[in-house]
Protein backbone atom coordinates (compact mmCIF):
# COMPACT_ATOMS: atom_id res chain seq x y z
CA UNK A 1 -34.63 12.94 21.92
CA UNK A 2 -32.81 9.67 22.49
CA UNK A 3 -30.14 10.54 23.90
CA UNK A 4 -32.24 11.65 27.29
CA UNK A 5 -32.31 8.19 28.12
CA UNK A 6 -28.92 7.57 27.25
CA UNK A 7 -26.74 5.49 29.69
CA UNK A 8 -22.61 5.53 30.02
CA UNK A 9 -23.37 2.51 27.70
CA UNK A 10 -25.47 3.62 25.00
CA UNK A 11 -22.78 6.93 24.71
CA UNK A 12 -19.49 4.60 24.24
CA UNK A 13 -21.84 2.42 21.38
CA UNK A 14 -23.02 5.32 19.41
CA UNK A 15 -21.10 6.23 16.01
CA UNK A 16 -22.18 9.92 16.21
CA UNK A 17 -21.77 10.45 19.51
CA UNK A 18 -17.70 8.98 18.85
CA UNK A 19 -17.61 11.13 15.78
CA UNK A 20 -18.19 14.39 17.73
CA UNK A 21 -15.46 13.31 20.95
CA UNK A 22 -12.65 13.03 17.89
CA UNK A 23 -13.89 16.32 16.55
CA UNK A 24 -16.64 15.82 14.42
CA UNK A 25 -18.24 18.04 11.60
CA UNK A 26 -20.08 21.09 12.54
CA UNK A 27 -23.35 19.86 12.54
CA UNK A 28 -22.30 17.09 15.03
CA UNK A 29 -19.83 19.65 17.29
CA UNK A 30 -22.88 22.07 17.08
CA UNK A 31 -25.82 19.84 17.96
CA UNK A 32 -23.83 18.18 20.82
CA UNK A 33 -22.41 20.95 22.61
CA UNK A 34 -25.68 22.47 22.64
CA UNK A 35 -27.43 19.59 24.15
CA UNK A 36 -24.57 18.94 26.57
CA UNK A 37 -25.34 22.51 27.68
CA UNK A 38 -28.82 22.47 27.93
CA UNK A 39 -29.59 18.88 29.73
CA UNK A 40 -27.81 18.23 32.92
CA UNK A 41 -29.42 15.28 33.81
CA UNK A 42 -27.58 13.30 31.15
CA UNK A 43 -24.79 15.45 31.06
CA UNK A 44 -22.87 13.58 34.08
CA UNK A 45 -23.22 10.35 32.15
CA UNK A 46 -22.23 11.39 28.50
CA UNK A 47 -19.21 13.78 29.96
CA UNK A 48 -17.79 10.60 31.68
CA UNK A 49 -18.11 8.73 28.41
CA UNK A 50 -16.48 11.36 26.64
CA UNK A 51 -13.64 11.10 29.07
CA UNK A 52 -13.34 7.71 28.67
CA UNK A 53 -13.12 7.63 24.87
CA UNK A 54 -10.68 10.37 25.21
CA UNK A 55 -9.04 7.97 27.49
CA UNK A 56 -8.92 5.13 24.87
CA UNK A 57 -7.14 7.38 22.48
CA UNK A 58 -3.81 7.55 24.41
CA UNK A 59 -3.57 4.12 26.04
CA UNK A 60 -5.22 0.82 26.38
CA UNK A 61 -7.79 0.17 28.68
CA UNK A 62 -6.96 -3.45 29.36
CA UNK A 63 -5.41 -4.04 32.41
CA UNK A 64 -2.02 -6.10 33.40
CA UNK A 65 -2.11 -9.60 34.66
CA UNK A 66 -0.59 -7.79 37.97
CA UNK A 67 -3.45 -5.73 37.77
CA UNK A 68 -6.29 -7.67 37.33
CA UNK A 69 -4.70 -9.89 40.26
CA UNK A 70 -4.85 -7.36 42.70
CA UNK A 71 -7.99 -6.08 41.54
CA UNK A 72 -9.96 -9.65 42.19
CA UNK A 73 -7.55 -10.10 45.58
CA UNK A 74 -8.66 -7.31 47.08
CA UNK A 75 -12.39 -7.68 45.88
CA UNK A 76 -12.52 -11.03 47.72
CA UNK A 77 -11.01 -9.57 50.40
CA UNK A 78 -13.31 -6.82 50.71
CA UNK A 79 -16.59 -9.51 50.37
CA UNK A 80 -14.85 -11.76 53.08
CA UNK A 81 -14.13 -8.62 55.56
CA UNK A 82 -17.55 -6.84 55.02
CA UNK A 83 -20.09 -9.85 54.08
CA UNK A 84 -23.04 -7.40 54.14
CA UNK A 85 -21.54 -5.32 51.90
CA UNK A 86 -20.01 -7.50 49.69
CA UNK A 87 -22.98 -8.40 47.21
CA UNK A 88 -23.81 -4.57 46.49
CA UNK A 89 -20.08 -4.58 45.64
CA UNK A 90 -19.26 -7.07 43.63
CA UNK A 91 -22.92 -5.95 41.81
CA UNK A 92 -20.82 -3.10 40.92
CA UNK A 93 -17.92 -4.59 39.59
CA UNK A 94 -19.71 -6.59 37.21
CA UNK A 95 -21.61 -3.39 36.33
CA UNK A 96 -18.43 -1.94 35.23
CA UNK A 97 -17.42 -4.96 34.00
CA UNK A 98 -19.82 -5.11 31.39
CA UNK A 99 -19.05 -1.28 30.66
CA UNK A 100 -15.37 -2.75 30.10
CA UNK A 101 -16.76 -4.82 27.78
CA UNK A 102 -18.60 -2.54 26.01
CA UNK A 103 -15.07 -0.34 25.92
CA UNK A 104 -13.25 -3.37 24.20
CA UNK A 105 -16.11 -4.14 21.52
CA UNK A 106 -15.90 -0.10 20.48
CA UNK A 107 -12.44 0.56 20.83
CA UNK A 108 -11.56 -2.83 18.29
CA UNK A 109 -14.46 -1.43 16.62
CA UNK A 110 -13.61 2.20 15.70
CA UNK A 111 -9.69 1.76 16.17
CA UNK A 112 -9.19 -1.56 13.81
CA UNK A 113 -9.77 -2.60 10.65
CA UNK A 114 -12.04 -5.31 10.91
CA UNK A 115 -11.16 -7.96 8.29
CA UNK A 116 -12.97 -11.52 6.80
CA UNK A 117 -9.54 -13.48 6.18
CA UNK A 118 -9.47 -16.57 4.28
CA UNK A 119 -6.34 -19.22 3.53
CA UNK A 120 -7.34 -20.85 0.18
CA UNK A 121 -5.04 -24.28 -1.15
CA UNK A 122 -4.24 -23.74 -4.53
CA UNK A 123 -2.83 -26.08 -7.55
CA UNK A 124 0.64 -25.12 -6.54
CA UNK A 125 2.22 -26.84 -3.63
CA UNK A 126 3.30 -24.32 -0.37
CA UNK A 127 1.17 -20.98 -2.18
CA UNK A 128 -2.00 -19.92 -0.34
CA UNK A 129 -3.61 -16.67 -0.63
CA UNK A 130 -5.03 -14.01 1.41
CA UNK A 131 -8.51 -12.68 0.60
CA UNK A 132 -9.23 -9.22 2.90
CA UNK A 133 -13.00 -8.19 3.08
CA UNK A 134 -15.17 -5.44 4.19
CA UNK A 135 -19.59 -6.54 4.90
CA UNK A 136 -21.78 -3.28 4.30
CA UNK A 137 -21.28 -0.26 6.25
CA UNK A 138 -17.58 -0.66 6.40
CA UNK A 139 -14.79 0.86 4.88
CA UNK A 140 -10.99 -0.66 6.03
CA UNK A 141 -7.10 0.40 5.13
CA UNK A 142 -4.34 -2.06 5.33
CA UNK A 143 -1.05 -2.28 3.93
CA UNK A 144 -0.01 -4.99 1.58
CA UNK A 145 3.50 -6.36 1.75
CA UNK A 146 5.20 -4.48 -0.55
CA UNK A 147 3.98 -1.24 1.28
CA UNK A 148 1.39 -0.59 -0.89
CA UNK A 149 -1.67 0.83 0.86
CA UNK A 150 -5.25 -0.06 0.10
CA UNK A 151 -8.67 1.70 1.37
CA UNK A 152 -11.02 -0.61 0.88
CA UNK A 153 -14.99 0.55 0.37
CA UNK A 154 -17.64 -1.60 1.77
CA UNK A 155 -18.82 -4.68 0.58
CA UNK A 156 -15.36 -5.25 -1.20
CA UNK A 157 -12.90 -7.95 -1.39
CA UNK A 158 -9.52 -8.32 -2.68
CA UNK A 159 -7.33 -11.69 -2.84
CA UNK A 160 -3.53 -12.15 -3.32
CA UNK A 161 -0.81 -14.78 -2.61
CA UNK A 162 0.48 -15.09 0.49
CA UNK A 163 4.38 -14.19 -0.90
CA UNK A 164 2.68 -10.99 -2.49
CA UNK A 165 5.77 -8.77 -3.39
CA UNK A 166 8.59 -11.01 -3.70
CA UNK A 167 8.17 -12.65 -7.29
CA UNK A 168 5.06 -10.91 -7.74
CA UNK A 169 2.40 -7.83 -6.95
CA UNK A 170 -0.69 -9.57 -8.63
CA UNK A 171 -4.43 -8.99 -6.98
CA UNK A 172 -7.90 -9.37 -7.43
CA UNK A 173 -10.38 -7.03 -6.43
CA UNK A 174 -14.34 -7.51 -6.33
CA UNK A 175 -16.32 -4.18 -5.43
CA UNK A 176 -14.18 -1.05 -4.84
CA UNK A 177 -10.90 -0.26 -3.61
CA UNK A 178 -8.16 2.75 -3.71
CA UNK A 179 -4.90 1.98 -4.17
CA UNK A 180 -1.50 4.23 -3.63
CA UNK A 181 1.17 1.86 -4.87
CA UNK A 182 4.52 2.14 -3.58
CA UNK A 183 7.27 2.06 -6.59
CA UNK A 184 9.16 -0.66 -7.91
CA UNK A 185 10.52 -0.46 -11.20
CA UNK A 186 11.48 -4.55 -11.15
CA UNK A 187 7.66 -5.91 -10.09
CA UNK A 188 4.46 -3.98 -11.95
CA UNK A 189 1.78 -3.87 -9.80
CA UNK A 190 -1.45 -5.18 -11.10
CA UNK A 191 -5.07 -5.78 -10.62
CA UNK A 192 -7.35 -7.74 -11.82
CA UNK A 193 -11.33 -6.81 -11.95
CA UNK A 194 -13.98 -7.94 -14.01
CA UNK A 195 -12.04 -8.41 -17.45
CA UNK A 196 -9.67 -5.69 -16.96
CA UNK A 197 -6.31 -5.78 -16.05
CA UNK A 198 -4.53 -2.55 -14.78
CA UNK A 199 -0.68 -2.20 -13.97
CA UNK A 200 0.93 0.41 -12.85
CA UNK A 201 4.59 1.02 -11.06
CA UNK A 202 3.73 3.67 -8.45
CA UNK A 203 0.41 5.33 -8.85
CA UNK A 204 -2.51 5.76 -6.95
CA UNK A 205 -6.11 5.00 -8.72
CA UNK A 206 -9.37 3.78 -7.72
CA UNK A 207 -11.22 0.69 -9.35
CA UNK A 208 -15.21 0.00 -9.02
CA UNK A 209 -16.40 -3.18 -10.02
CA UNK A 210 -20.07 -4.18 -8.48
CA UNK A 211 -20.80 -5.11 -11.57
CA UNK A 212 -18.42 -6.82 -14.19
CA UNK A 213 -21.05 -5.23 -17.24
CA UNK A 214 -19.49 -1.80 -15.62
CA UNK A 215 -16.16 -0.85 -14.16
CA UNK A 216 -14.73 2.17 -13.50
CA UNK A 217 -11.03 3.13 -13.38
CA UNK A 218 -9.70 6.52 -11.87
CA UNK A 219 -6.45 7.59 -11.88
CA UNK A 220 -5.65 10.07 -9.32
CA UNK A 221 -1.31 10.54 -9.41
CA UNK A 222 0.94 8.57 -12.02
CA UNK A 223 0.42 6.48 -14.95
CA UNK A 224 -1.22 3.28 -15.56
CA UNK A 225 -1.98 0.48 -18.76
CA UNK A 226 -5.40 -1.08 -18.57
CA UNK A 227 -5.88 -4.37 -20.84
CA UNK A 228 -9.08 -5.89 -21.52
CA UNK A 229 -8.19 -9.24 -21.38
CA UNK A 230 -11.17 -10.65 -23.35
CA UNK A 231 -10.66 -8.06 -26.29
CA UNK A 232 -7.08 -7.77 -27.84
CA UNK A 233 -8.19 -4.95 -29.15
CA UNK A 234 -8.55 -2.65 -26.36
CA UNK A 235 -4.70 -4.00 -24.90
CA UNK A 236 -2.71 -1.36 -23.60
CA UNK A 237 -4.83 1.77 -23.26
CA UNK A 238 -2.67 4.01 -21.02
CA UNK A 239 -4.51 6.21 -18.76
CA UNK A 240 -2.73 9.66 -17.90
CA UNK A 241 -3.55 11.39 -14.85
CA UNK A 242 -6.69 13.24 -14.09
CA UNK A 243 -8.07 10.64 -16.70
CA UNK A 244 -10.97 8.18 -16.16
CA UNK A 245 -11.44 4.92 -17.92
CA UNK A 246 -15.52 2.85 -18.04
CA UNK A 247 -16.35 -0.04 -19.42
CA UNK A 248 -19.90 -0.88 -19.95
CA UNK A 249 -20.21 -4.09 -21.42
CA UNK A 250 -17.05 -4.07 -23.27
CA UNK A 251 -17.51 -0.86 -24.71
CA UNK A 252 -14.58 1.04 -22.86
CA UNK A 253 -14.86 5.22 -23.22
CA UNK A 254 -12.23 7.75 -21.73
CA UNK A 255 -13.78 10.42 -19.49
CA UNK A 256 -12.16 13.11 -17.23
CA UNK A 257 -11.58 12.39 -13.55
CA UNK A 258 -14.34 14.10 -11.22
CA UNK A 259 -13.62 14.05 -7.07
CA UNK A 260 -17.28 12.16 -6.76
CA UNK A 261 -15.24 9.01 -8.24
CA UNK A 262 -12.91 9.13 -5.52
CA UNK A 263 -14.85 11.03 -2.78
CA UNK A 264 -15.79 7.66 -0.79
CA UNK A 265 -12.59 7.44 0.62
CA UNK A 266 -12.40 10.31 2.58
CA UNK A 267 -15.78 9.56 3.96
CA UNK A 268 -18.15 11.68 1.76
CA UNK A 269 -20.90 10.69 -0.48
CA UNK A 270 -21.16 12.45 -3.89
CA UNK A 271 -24.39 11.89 -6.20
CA UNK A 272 -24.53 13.24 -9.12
CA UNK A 273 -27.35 13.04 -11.48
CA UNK A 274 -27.86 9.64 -9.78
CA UNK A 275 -30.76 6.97 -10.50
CA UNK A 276 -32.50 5.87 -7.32
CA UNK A 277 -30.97 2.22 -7.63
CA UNK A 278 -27.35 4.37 -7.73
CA UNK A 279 -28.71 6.18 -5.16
CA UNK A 280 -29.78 3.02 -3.00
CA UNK A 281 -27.63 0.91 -3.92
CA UNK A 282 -24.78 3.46 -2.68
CA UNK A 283 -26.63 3.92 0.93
CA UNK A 284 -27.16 0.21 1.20
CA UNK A 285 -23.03 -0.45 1.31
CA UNK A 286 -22.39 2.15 2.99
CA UNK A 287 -24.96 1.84 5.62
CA UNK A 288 -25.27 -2.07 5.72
CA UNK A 289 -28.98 -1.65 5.32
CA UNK A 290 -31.55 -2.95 3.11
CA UNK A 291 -34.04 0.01 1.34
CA UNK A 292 -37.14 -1.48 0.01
CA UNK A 293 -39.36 1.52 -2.04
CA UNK A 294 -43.17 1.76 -1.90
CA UNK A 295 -44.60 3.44 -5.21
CA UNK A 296 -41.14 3.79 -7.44
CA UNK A 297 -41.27 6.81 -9.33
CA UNK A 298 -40.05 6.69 -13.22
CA UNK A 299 -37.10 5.65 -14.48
CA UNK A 300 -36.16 9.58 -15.11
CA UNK A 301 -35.87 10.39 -11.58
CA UNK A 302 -32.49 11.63 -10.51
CA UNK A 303 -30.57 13.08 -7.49
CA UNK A 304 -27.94 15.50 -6.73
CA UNK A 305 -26.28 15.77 -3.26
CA UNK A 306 -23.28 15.65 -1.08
CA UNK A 307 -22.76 14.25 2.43
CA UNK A 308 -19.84 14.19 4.86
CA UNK A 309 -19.63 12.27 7.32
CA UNK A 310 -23.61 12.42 7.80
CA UNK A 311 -25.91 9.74 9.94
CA UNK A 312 -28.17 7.64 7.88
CA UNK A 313 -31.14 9.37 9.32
CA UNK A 314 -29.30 13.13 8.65
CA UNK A 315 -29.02 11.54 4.92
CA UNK A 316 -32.76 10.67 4.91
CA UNK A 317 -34.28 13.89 6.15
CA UNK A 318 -32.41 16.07 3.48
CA UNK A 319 -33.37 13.59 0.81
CA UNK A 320 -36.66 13.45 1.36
CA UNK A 321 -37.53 16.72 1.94
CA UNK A 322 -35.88 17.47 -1.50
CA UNK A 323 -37.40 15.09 -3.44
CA UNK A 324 -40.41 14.77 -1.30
CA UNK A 325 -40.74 11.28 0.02
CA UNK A 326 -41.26 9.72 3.19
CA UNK A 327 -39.22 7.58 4.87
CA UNK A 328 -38.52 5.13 7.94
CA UNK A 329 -36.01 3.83 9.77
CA UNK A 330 -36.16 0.03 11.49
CA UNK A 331 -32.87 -1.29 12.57
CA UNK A 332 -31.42 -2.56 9.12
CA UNK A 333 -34.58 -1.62 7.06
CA UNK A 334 -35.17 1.47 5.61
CA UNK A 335 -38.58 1.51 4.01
CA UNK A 336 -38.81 4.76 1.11
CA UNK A 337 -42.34 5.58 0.10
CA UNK A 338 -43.08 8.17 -2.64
């Protein structure tokens, strides 16, 4: 068990272990409080933790100037008036220190959106643009200027200019991204991906574009128009809601909307009939791993599963032991052998 050898450390840096102190699923709020209750010796450690995450949800941890002024003062003080205690004590403060430290890499961590931002120059003089990205195994929000909101998945990118909402509400999106556009009958909002171009006035829809030979468009509240823009004769296709639009190669179909195609966003993982590269693909973004596979099965192998809020290794166990495979875990690497 490795939390046994846990330290006040290793408790503030571990995803799960912040997932069950905000309330957690039941698998995380059951296997916790049951180990909380049945290991003292770690319990002082992970309870103090806990408090201190708690902590970080009402107020800031860092200190004032005033503070951290009279917090060095009197720690000099103290090592000039007791010189043969001062070393153990100052040991300590850096000790803490470095738990501080810790605090602030978590808290920016879990708390903010952590963004790649670019300024590109572009052909027209005073216009830059903002490009907003998410690496593997993270998913971000942010609000665009016009109020719009975007959740975007991981390994995802989306670029617009810098006056985004004045004259214009034009983006581009690579990967996957949810939007819930505020209205405004004068500007259209549209986005670009692959070769399609979708406007709307105030919707909310999801795009998916990993590949540009397939992209998916959702439409979850409204009404949008999708244009291919390298084949007039798929311009203007509206898409109603509850309505699903795919292209696959430029061959663009009309499906129903299903929850799996919008399911990411809330945290949960839907496959559905899924090929292993959907499957690993899926779990490499989402995780930021890399899955190598020893002794591929055939191309008709296929999954069905859903997971909320579940670890990688939670994901692995119930995978494997369904389809029978073994697995392990090394850092980034995840190694799948059938």
């Amino acid at each position: 068990m490795k939390y046994n050898s846990y330290t006040i450390e290793d408790f503030l840096a571990d995803p799960e272990f912040i997932d069950w102190v905000r309330g957690g699923n039941k698998e995380q709020v059951y296997f916790f409080d049951k180990w909380m209750a049945s290991d003292p010796i770690n319990k002082r450690d992970a309870q103090l933790a806990r408090e201190i995450l708690i902590g970080m949800e009402e107020k800031s941890l860092l200190p004032a100037q005033e503070e951290y002024d009279e917090v060095l003062t009197n720690t000099l003080q103290f090592q000039s008036n007791h010189p043969e205690r001062g070393r153990f004590f100052i040991m300590s403060v850096w000790r803490w220190a470095a738990v501080i430290a810790v605090i602030a890499i978590v808290t920016f961590a879990v708390k903010e959106t952590i963004w790649t931002t670019r300024e590109l120059d572009t052909d027209i003089a005073g216009v830059g643009y903002e490009i907003k990205a998410t690496p593997k195994g993270q998913r971000s929000e942010l609000i665009l200027p016009d109020g719009s909101k975007v959740i975007l998945n991981a390994e995802s990118e989306i670029r617009y200019a810098k006056d985004f909402g004045t004259h214009a509400r034009e983006l581009e999106l690579k990967g996957e991204a949810f939007f819930d556009v505020r209205h405004d009958d004068k500007i259209p909002f549209i986005v670009k991906s692959g070769t399609l171009r979708t406007q709307a006035l105030g919707t909310s829809f999801n795009i998916e574009v990993f590949n540009n030979s397939v992209i998916s468009i959702s439409l979850a509240s409204g009404r949008i128009v999708v244009t291919d823009i390298d084949r007039n004769k798929h311009k203007g296709m509206v898409l109603e809601q509850g309505e699903k639009l795919i292209s696959r190669q430029g061959v663009i179909t009309k499906e129903n909307l299903d929850y799996a195609d919008i399911a990411w966003k809330d945290g949960v993982i839907v496959f559905q009939n899924s090929s292993l590269d959907k499957v690993t693909s899926t779990l490499e973004r989402w995780y930021g791993v890399n899955i190598t596979i020893v002794n591929r099965p055939d191309a008709h192998w296929r999954y069905t599963g859903t997971f909320e809020k579940s670890s990688l290794q939670r994901v692995m166990e119930r995978m494997s032991y369904a389809e029978d495979f073994d697995f392990v875990i090394a850092g980034d690497s995840v190694e799948l052998k059938f």
